[in-house]
C-alpha atoms as a PDB file:
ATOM      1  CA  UNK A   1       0.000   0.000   0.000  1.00  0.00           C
ATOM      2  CA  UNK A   2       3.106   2.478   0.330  1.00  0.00           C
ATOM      3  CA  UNK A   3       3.839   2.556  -3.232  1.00  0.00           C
ATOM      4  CA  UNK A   4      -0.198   3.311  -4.030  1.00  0.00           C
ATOM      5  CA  UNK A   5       0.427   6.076  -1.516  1.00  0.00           C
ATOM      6  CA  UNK A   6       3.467   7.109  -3.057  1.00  0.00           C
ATOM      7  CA  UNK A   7       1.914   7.590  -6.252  1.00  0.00           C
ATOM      8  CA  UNK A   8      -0.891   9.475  -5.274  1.00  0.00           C
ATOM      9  CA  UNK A   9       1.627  11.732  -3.696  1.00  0.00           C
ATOM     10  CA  UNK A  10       3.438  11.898  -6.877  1.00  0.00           C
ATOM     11  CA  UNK A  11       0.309  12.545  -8.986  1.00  0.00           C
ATOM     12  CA  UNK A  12      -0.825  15.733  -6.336  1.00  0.00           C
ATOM     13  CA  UNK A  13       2.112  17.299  -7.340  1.00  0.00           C
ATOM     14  CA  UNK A  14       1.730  16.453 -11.472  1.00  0.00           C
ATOM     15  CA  UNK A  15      -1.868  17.187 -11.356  1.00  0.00           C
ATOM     16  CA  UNK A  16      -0.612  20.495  -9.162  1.00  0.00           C
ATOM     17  CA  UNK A  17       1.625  21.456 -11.768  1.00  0.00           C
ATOM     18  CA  UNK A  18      -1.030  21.146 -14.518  1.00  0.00           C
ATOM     19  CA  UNK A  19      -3.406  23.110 -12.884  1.00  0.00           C
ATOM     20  CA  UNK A  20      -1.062  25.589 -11.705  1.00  0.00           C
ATOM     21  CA  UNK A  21      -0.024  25.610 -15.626  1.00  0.00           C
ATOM     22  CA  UNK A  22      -3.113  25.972 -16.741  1.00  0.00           C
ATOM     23  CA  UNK A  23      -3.852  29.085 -14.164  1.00  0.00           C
ATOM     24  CA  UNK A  24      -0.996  30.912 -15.821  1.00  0.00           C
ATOM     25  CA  UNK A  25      -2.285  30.591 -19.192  1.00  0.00           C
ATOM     26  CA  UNK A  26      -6.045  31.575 -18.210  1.00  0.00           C
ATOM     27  CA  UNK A  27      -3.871  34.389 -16.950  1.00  0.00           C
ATOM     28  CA  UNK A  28      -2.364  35.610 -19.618  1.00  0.00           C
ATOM     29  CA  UNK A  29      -6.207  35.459 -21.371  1.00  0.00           C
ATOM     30  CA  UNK A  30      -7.025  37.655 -18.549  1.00  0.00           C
ATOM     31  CA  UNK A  31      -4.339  40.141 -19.217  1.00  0.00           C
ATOM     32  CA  UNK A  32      -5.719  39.995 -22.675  1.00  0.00           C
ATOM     33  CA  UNK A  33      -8.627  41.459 -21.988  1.00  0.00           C
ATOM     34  CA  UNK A  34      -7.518  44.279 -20.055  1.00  0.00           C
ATOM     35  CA  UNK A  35      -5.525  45.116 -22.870  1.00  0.00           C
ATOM     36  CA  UNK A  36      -8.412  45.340 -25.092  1.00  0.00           C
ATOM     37  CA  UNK A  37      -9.911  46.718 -22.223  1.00  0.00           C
ATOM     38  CA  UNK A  38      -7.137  49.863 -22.292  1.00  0.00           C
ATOM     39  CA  UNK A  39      -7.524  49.931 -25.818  1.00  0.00           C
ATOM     40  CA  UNK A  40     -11.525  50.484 -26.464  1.00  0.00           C
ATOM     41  CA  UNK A  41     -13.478  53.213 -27.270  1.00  0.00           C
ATOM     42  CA  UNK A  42     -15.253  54.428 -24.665  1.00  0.00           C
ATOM     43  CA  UNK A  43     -18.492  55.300 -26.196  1.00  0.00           C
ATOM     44  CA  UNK A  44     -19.309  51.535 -26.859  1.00  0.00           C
ATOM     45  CA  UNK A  45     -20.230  48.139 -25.020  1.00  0.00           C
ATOM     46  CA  UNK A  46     -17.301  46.972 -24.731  1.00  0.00           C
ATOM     47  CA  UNK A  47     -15.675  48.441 -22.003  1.00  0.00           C
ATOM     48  CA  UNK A  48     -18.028  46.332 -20.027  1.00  0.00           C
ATOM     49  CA  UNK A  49     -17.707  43.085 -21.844  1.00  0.00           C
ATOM     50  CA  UNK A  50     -13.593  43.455 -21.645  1.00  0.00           C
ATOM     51  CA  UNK A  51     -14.117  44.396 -17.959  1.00  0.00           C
ATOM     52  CA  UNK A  52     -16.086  41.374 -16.945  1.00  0.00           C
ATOM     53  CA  UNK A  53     -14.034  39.036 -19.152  1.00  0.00           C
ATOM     54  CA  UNK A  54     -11.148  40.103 -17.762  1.00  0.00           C
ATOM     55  CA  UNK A  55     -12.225  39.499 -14.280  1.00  0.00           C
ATOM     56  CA  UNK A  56     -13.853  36.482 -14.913  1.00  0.00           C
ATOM     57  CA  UNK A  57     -10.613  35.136 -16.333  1.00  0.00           C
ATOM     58  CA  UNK A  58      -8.124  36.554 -13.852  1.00  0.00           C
ATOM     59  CA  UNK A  59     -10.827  34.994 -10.931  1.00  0.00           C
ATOM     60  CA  UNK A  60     -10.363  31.737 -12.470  1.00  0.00           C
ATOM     61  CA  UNK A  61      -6.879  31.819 -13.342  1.00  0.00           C
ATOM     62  CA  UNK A  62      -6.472  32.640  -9.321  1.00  0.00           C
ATOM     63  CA  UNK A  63      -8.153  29.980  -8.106  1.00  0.00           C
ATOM     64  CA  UNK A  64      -6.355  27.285 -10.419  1.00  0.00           C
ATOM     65  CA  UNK A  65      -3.376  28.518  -9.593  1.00  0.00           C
ATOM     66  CA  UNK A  66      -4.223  28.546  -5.661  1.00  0.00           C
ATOM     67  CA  UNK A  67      -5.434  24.297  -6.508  1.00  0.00           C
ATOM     68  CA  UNK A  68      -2.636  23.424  -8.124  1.00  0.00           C
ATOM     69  CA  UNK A  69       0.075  25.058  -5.413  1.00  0.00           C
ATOM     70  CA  UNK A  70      -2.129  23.432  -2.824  1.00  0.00           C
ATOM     71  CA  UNK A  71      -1.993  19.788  -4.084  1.00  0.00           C
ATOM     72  CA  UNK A  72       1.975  20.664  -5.032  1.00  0.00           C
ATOM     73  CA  UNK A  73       2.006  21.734  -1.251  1.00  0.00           C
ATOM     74  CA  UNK A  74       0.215  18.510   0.244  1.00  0.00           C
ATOM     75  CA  UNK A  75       1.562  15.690  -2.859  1.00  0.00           C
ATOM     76  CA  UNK A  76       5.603  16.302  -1.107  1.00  0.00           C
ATOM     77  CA  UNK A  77       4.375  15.792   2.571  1.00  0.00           C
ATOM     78  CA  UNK A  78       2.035  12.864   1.804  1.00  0.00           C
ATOM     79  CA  UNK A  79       4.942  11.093   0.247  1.00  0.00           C
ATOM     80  CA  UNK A  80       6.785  11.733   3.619  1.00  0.00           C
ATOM     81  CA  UNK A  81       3.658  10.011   5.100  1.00  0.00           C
ATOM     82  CA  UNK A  82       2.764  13.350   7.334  1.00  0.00           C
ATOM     83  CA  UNK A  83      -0.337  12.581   9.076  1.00  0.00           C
ATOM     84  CA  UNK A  84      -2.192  16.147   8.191  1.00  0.00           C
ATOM     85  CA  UNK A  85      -0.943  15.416   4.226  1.00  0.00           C
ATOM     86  CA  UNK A  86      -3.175  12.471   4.592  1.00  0.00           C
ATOM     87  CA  UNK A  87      -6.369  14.249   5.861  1.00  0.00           C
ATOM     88  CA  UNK A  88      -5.683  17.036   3.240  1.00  0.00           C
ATOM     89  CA  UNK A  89      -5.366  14.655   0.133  1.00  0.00           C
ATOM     90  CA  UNK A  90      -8.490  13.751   1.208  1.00  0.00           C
ATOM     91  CA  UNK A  91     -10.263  16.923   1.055  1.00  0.00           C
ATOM     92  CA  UNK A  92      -7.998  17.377  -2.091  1.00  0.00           C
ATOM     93  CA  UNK A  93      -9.563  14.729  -3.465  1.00  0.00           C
ATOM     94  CA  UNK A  94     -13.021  15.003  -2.374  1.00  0.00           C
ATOM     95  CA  UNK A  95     -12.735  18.283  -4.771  1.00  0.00           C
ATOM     96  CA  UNK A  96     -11.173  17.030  -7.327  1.00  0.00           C
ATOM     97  CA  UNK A  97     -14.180  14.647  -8.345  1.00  0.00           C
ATOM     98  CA  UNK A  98     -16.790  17.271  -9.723  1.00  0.00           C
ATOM     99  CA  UNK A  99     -13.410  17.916 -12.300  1.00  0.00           C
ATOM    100  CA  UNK A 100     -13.626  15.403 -14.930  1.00  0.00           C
ATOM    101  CA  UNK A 101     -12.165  13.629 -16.189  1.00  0.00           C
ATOM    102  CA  UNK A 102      -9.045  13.734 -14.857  1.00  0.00           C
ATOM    103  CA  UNK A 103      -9.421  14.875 -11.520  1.00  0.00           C
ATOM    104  CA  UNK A 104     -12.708  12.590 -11.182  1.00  0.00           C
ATOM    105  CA  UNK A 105      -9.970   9.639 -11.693  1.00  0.00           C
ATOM    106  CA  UNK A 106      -7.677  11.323  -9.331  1.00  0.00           C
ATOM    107  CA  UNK A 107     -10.035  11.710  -6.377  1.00  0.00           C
ATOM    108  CA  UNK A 108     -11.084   8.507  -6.939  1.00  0.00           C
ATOM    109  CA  UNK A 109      -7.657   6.894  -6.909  1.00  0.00           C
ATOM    110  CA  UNK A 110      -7.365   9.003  -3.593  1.00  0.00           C
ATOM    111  CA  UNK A 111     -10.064   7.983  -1.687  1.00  0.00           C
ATOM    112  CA  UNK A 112      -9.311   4.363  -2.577  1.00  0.00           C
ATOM    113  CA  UNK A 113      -6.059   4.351  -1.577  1.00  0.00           C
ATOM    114  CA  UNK A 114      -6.303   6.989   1.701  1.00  0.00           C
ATOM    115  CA  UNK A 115      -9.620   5.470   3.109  1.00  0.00           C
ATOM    116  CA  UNK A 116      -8.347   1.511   3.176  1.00  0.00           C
ATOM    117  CA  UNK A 117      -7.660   0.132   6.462  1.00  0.00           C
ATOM    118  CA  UNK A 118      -3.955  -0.292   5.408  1.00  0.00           C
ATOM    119  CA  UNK A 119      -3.845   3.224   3.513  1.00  0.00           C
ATOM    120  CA  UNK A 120      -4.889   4.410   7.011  1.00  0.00           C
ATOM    121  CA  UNK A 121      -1.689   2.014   8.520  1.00  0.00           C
ATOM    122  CA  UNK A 122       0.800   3.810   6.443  1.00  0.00           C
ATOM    123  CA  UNK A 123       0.118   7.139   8.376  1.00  0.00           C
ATOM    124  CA  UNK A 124       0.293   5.430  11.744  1.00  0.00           C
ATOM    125  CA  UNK A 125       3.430   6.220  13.644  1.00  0.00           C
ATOM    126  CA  UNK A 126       3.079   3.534  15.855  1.00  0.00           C
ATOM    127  CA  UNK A 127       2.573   0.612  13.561  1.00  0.00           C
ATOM    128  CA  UNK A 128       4.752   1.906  10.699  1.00  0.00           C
ATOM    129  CA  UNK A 129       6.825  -1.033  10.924  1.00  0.00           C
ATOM    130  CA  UNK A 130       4.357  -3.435  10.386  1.00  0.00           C
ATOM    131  CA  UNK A 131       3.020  -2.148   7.152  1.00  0.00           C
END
């Protein structure tokens, strides 16, 4: 059961790194629009369209980039089988089903492994030797 644990640890911090990829780019689509934003005339309609695209996009890009540091941040202690690393990959993961597909199989995968009797072993200081 270590090495399922281990590679849930090590797929937090991929899946971290994706997301936290993916924030920069939705980003950049942000910064987009505030340039068109700068840029338009101000007697139109789209000063407002550019204004709420632009936030829309720099509220998402903020809160991908905020999931992926936060699996990053709990993938590196969970493979150093830190008790709290366990209890957050399980929230993690709880969230990470309502994003599919990928993060549906993730959370899944998770769960699985986290919730087991022997998942739940791993974490135990006391009878880390036996597992």
């Amino acid at each position: 059961m270590t090495t399922h644990v281990d590679f849930v640890g090590v797929l937090f911090i991929v899946w971290g790194l994706l997301t936290a990829l993916i924030g920069v780019s939705t980003l950049a689509l942000g910064f987009g629009a505030v340039a068109v934003l700068a840029t338009t005339d101000r007697s139109g309609g789209g000063e407002l369209t550019a204004g709420l695209t632009a936030a829309f996009y720099i509220g998402i890009a903020i809160v991908a980039m905020l999931w992926g540091a936060s699996h990053v941040a709990v993938g590196v202690p969970l493979r150093q089988r830190k008790a709290w690393a366990r209890l957050a990959a399980l929230v993690l993961g709880a969230g990470d089903l309502v994003l599919l597909p990928f993060g549906t199989a993730l959370g899944i995968y998770a769960l699985w492994t986290l919730l087991t009797e022997r998942g739940k072993l791993v974490f135990d200081e006391s009878l880390k030797s036996e597992v």
